[in-house]
Protein backbone atom coordinates (compact mmCIF):
# COMPACT_ATOMS: atom_id res chain seq x y z
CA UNK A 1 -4.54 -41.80 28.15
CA UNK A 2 -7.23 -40.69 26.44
CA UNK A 3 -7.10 -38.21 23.68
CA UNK A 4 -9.80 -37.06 21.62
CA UNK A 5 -10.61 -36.47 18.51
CA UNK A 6 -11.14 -33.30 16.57
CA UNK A 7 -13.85 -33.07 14.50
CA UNK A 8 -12.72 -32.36 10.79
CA UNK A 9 -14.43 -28.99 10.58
CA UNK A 10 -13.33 -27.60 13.19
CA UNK A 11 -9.51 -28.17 11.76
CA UNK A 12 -9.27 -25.15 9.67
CA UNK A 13 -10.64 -22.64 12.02
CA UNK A 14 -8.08 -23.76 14.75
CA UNK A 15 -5.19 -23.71 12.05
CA UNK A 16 -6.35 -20.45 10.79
CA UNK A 17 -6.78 -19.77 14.90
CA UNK A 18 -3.31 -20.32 15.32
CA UNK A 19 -1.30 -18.97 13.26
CA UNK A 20 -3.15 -15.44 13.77
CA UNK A 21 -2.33 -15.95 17.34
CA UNK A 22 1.44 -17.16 15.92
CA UNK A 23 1.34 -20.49 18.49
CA UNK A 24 1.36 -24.21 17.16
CA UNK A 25 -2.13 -25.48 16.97
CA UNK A 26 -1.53 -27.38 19.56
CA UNK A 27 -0.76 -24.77 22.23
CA UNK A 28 -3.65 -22.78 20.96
CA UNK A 29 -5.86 -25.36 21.96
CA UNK A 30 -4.54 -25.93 25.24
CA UNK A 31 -4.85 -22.26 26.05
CA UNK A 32 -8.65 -22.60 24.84
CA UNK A 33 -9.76 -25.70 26.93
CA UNK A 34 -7.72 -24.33 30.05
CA UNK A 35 -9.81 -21.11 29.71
CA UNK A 36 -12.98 -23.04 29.63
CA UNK A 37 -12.10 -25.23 32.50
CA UNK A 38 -13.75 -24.48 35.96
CA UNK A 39 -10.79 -22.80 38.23
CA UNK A 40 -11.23 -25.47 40.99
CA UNK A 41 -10.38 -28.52 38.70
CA UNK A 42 -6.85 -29.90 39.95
CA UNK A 43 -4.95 -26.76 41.78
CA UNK A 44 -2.01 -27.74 41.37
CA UNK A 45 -1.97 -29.09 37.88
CA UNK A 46 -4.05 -25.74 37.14
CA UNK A 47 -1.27 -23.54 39.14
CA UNK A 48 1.46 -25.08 36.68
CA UNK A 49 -0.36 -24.52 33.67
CA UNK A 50 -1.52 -20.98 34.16
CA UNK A 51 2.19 -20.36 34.61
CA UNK A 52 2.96 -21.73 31.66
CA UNK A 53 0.14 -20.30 30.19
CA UNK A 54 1.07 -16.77 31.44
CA UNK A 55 5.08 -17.10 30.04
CA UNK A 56 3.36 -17.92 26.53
CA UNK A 57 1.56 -14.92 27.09
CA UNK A 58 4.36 -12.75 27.87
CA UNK A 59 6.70 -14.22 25.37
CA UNK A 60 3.98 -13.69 22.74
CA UNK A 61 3.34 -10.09 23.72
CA UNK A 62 7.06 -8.87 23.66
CA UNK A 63 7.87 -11.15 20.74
CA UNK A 64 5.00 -11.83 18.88
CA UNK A 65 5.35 -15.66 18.90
């Protein structure tokens, strides 16, 4: 699978990203491409991660993580 690269600038601002929104970079930049994606790409791929993306959410909000 393909898996991109990102660019070295952009590293700090996503750590720094992160860990004000208290998520691993990783999941921080999930939740920002998913955002950007157009709602019709794969339903139900898109259906499993806005429910994943929506207990992150909730978790974060009562717990701060």
């Amino acid at each position: 699978m393909y898996s991109p690269k990102i660019r070295e600038d952009l590293i700090p601002k996503v750590y720094r990203a992160a860990k004000g929104a208290k998520v691993a970079m990783t999941k921080w930049v999930n939740r920002v491409i998913e955002e950007a994606l157009p709602r019709d790409a794969e339903p139900t791929d898109q259906e499993t991660n806005e429910k994943d993306f929506r207990k992150e959410k909730r978790n974060h909000e009562r717990y701060g993580t």
